[in-house]
C-alpha atoms as a PDB file:
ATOM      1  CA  UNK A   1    -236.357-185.329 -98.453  1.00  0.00           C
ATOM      2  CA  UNK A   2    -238.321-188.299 -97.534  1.00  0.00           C
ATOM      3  CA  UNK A   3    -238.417-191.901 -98.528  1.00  0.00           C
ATOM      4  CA  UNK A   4    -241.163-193.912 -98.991  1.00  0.00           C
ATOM      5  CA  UNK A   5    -240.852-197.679 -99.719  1.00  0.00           C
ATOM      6  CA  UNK A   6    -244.218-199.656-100.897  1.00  0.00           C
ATOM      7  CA  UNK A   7    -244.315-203.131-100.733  1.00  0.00           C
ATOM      8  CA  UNK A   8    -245.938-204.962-103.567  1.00  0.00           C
ATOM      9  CA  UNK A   9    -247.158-208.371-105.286  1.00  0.00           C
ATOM     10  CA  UNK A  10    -249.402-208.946-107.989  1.00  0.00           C
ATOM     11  CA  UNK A  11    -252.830-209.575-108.445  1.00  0.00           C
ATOM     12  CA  UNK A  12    -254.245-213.119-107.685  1.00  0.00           C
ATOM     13  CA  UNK A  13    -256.918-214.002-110.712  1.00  0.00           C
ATOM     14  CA  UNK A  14    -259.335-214.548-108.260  1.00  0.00           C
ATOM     15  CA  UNK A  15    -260.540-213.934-104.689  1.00  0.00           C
ATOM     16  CA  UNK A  16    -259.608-217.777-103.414  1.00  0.00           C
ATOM     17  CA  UNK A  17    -256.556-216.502-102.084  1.00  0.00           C
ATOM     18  CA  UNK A  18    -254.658-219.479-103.941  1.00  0.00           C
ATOM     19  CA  UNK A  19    -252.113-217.792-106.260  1.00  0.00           C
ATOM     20  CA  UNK A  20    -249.000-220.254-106.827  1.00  0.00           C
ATOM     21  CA  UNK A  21    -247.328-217.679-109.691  1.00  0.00           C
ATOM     22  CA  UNK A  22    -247.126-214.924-106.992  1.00  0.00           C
ATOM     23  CA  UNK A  23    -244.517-212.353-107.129  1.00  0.00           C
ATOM     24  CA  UNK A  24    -243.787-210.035-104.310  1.00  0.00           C
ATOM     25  CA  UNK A  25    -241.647-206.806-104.592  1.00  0.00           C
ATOM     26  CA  UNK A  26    -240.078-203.127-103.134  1.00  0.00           C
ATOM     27  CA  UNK A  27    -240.632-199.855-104.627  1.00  0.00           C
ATOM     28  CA  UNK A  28    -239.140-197.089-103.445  1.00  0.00           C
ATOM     29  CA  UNK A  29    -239.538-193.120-104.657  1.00  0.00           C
ATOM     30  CA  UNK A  30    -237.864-189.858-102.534  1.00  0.00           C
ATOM     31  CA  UNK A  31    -239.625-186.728-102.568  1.00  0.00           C
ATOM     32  CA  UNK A  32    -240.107-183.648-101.216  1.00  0.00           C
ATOM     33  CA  UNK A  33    -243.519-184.874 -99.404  1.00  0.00           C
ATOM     34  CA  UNK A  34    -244.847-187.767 -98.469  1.00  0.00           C
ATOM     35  CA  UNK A  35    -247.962-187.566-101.009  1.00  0.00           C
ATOM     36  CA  UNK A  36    -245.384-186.720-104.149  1.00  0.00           C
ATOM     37  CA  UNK A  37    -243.745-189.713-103.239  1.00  0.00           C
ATOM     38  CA  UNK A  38    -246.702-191.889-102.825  1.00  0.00           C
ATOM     39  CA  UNK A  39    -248.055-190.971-105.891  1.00  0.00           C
ATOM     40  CA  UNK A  40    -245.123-191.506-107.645  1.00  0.00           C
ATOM     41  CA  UNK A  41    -245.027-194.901-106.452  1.00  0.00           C
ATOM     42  CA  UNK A  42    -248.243-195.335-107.919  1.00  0.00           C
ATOM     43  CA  UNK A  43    -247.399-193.819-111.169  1.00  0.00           C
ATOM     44  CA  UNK A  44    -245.023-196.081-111.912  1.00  0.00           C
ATOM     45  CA  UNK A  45    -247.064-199.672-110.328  1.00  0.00           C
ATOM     46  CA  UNK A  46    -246.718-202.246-113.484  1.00  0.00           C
ATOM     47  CA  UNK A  47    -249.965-203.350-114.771  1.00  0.00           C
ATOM     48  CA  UNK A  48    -251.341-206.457-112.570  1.00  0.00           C
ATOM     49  CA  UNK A  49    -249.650-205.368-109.380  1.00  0.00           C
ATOM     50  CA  UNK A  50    -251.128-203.513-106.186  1.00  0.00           C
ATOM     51  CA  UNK A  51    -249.137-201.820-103.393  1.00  0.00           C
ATOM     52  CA  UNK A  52    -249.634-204.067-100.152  1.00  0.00           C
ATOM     53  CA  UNK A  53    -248.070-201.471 -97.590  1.00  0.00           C
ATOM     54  CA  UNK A  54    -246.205-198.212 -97.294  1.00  0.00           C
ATOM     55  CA  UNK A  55    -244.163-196.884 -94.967  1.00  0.00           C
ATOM     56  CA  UNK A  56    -241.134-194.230 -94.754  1.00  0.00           C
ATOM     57  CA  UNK A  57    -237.537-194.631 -94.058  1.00  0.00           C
END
């Protein structure tokens, strides 16, 4: 079993960088591989987020 945990935020409205409402979060998903896990993580991403960074544990 593997672990992967994605760290997210959502999307800024534009590319200025200045996003003052911005929320930052943790997913994690276990799986049998790395890839099912990843793409579960992905599968389940709320509208208006992206994934930052992944990484196992």
């Amino acid at each position: 079993m593997i672990t992967v945990v994605a760290l997210t935020e959502t999307i800024p409205s534009d590319h200025t960088g200045h996003h003052p409402a911005r929320q930052a979060g943790e997913v994690r998903q276990s799986a049998t591989t790395y890839e099912e896990a990843r793409d579960r993580i992905f599968a389940e991403l709320p509208d208006g987020w992206r994934v930052i960074h992944l990484r196992t544990v």
